[in-house]
C-alpha atoms as a PDB file:
ATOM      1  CA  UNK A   1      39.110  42.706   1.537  1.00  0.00           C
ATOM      2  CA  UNK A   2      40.234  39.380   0.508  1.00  0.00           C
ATOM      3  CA  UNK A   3      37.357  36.804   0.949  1.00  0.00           C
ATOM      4  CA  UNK A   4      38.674  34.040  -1.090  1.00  0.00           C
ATOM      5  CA  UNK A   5      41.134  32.779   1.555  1.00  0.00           C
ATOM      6  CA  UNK A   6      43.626  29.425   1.211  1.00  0.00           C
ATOM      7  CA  UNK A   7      41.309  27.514   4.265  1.00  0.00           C
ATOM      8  CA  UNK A   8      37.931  28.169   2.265  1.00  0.00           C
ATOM      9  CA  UNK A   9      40.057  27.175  -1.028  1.00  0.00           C
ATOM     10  CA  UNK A  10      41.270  24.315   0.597  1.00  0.00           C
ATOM     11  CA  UNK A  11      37.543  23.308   2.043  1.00  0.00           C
ATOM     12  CA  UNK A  12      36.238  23.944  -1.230  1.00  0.00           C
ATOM     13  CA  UNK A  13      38.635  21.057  -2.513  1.00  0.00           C
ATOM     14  CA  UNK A  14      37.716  18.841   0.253  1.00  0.00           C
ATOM     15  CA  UNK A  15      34.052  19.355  -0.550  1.00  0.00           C
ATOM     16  CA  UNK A  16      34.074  18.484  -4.473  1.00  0.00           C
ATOM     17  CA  UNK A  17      36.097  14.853  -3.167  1.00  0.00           C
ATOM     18  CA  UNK A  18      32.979  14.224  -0.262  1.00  0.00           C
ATOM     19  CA  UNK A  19      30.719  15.345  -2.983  1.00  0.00           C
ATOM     20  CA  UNK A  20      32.022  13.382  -5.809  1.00  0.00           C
ATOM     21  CA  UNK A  21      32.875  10.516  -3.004  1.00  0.00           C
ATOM     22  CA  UNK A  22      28.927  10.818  -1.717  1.00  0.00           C
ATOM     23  CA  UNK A  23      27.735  11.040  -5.512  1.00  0.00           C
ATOM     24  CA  UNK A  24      29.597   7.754  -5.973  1.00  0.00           C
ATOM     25  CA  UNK A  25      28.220   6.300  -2.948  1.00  0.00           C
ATOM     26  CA  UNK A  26      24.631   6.599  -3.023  1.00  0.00           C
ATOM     27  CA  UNK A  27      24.734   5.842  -6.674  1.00  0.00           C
ATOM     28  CA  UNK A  28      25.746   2.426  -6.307  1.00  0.00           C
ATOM     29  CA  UNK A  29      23.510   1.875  -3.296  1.00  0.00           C
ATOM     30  CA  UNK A  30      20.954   2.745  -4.846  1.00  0.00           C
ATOM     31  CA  UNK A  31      21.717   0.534  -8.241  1.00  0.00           C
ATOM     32  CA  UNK A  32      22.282  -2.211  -5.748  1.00  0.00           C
ATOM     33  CA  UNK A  33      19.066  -1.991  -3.788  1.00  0.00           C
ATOM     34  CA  UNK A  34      21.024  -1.538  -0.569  1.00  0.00           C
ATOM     35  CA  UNK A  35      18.420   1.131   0.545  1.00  0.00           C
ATOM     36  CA  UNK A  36      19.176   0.716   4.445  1.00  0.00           C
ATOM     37  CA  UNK A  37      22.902   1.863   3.642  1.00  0.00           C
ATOM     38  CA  UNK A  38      21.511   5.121   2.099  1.00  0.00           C
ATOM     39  CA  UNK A  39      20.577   7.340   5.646  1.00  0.00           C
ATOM     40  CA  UNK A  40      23.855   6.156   6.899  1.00  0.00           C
ATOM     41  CA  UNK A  41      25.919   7.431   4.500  1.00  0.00           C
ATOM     42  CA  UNK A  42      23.875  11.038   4.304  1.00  0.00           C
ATOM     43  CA  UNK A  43      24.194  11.211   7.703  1.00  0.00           C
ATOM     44  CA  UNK A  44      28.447  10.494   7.308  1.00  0.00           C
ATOM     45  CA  UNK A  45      28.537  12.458   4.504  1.00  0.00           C
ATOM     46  CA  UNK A  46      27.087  15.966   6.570  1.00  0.00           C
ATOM     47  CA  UNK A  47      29.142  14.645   9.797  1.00  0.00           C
ATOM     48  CA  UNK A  48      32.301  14.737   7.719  1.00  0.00           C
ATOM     49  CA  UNK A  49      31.242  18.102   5.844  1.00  0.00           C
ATOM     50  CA  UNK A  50      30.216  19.454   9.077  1.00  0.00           C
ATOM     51  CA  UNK A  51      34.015  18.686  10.901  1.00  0.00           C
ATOM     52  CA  UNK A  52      35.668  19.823   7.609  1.00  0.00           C
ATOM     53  CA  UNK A  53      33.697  23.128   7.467  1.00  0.00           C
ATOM     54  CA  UNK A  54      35.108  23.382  11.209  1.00  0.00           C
ATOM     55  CA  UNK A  55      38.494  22.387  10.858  1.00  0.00           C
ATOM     56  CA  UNK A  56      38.817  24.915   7.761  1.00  0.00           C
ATOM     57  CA  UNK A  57      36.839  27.550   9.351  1.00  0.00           C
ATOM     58  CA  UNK A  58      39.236  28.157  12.714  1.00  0.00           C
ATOM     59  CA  UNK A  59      41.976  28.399  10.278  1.00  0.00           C
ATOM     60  CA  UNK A  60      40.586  30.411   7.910  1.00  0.00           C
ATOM     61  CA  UNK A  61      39.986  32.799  11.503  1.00  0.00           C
ATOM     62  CA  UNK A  62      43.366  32.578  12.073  1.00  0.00           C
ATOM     63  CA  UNK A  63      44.516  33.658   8.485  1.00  0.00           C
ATOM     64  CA  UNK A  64      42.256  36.474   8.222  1.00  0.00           C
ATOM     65  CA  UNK A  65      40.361  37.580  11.211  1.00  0.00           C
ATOM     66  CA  UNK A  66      36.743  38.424  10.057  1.00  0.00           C
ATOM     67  CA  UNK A  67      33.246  37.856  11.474  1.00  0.00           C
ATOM     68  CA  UNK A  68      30.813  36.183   9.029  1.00  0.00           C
ATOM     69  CA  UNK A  69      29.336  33.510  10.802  1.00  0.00           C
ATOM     70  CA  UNK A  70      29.995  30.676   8.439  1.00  0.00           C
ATOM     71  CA  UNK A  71      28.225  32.257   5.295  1.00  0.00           C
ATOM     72  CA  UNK A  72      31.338  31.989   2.670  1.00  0.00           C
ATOM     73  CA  UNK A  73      31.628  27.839   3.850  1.00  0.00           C
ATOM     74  CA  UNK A  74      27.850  27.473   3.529  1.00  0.00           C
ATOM     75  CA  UNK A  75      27.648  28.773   0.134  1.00  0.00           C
ATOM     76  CA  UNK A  76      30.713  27.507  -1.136  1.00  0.00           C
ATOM     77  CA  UNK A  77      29.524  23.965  -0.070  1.00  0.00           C
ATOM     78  CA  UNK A  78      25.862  24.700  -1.443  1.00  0.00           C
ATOM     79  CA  UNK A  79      27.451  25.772  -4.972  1.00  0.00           C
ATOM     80  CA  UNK A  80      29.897  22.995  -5.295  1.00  0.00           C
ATOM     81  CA  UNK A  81      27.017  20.201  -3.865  1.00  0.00           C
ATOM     82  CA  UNK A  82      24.389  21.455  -6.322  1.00  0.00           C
ATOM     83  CA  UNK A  83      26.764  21.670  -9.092  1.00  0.00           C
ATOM     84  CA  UNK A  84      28.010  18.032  -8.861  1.00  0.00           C
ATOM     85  CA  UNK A  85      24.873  16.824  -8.311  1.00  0.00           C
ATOM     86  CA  UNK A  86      23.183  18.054 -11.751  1.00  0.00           C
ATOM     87  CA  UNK A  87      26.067  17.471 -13.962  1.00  0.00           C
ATOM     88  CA  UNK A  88      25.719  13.935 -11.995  1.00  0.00           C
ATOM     89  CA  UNK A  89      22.350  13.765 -13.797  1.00  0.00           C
ATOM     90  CA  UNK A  90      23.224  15.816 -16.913  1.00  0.00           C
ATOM     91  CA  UNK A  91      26.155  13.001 -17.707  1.00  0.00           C
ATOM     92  CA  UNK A  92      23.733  10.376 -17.273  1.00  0.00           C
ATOM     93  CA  UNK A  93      25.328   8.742 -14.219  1.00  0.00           C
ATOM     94  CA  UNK A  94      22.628   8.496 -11.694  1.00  0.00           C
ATOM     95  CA  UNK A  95      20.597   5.135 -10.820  1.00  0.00           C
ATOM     96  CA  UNK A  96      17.215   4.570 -11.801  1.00  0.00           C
ATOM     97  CA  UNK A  97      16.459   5.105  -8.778  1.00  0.00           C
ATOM     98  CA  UNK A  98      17.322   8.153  -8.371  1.00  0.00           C
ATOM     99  CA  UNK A  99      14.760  11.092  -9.589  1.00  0.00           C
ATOM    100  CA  UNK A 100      15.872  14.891 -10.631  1.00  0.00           C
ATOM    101  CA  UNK A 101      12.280  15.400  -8.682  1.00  0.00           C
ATOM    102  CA  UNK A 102      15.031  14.587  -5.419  1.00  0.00           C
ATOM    103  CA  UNK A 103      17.409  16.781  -6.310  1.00  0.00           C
ATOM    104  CA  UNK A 104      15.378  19.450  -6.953  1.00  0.00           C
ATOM    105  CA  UNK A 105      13.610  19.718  -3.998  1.00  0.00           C
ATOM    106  CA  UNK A 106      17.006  19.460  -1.947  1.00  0.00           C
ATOM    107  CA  UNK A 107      17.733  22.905  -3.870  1.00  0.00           C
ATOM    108  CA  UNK A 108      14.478  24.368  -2.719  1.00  0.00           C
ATOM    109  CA  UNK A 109      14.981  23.348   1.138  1.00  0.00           C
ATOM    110  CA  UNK A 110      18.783  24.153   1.198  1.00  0.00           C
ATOM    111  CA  UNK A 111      18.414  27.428  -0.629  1.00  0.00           C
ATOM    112  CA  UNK A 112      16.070  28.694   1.718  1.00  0.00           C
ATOM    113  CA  UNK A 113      18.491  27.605   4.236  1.00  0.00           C
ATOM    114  CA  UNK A 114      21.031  29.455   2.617  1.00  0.00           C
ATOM    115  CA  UNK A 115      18.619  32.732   2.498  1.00  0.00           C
ATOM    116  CA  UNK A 116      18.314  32.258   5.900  1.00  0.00           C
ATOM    117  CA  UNK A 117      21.627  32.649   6.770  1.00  0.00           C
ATOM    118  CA  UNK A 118      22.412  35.431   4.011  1.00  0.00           C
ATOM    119  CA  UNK A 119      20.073  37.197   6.615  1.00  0.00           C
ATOM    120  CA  UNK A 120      21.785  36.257   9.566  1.00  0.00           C
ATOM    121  CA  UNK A 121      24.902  37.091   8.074  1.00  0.00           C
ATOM    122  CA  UNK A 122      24.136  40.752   7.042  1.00  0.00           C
ATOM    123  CA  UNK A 123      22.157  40.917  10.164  1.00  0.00           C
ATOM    124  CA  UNK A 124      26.055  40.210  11.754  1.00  0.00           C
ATOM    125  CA  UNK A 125      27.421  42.162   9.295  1.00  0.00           C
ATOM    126  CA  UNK A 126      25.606  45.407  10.628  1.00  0.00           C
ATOM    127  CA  UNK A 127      27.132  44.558  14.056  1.00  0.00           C
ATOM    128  CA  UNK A 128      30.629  44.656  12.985  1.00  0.00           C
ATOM    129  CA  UNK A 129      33.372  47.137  12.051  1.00  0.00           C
ATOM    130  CA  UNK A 130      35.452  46.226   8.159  1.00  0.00           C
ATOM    131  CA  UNK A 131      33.726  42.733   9.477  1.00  0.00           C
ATOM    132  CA  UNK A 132      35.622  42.269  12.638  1.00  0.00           C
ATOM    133  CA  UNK A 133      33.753  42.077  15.857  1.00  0.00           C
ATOM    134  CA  UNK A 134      33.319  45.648  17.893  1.00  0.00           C
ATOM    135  CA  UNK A 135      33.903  43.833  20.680  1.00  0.00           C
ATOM    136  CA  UNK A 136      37.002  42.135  19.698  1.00  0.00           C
ATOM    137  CA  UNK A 137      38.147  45.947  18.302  1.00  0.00           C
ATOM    138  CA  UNK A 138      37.347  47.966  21.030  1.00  0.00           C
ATOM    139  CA  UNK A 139      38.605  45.617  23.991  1.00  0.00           C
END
């Protein structure tokens, strides 16, 4: 089965320009000392993730039909986030301000996130026939 669909490419796409875009951001925040600016643009820079993931997902429902909860967009946006963000460091373009230590930990707490729904998802997965919803099949 095809898993690598045009909407999750597409998201993918629109997740390395946010990333790069957030990168960008909170670097020069932070090398500015604008530190109230810094929750704000997290916050905008999930929000917009969040609606992107969304807007991709229902059409990547409509091009292929399958039932996995969200896991693919998760862990594309995990891979592509955590990627950027240590060749950020490995280039040398963070602020001094800005610690590894951070970045790091954000790995920790999002991976177990991730685990979590890797769970959840073969949890669905159990509950579903060539990943399509018994229900939806069997109406």
């Amino acid at each position: 089965m095809k898993t690598l669909t045009p909407p999750l490419i597409k998201f993918g796409i629109v997740a390395i320009l946010c990333t790069m875009g957030f990168r960008v951001a909170l670097s020069s925040l932070l090398t500015n000392a604008q530190f109230n600016f810094i929750i704000p643009i997290a916050v905008l820079f999930a929000l917009v993730m969040f609606l992107a993931g969304r807007f991709f997902g229902k059409k990547d429902n409509e091009y292929l039909p399958i039932y996995d909860v969200g896991f693919r967009f998760h862990l594309i946006t995990f891979l592509q986030y955590q990627l950027i963000s240590y060749a950020w460091f490995w280039f040398g373009f963070p602020s001094t301000h800005e610690k590894i230590g951070t970045l790091n930990i954000t790995l920790f707490i999002w991976g177990i996130c991730l685990l979590v729904h890797a769970y959840y998802y073969l949890q669905t997965k159990k509950h579903t026939i060539k990943r399509i919803s018994k229900d939806e099949l069997f109406d």
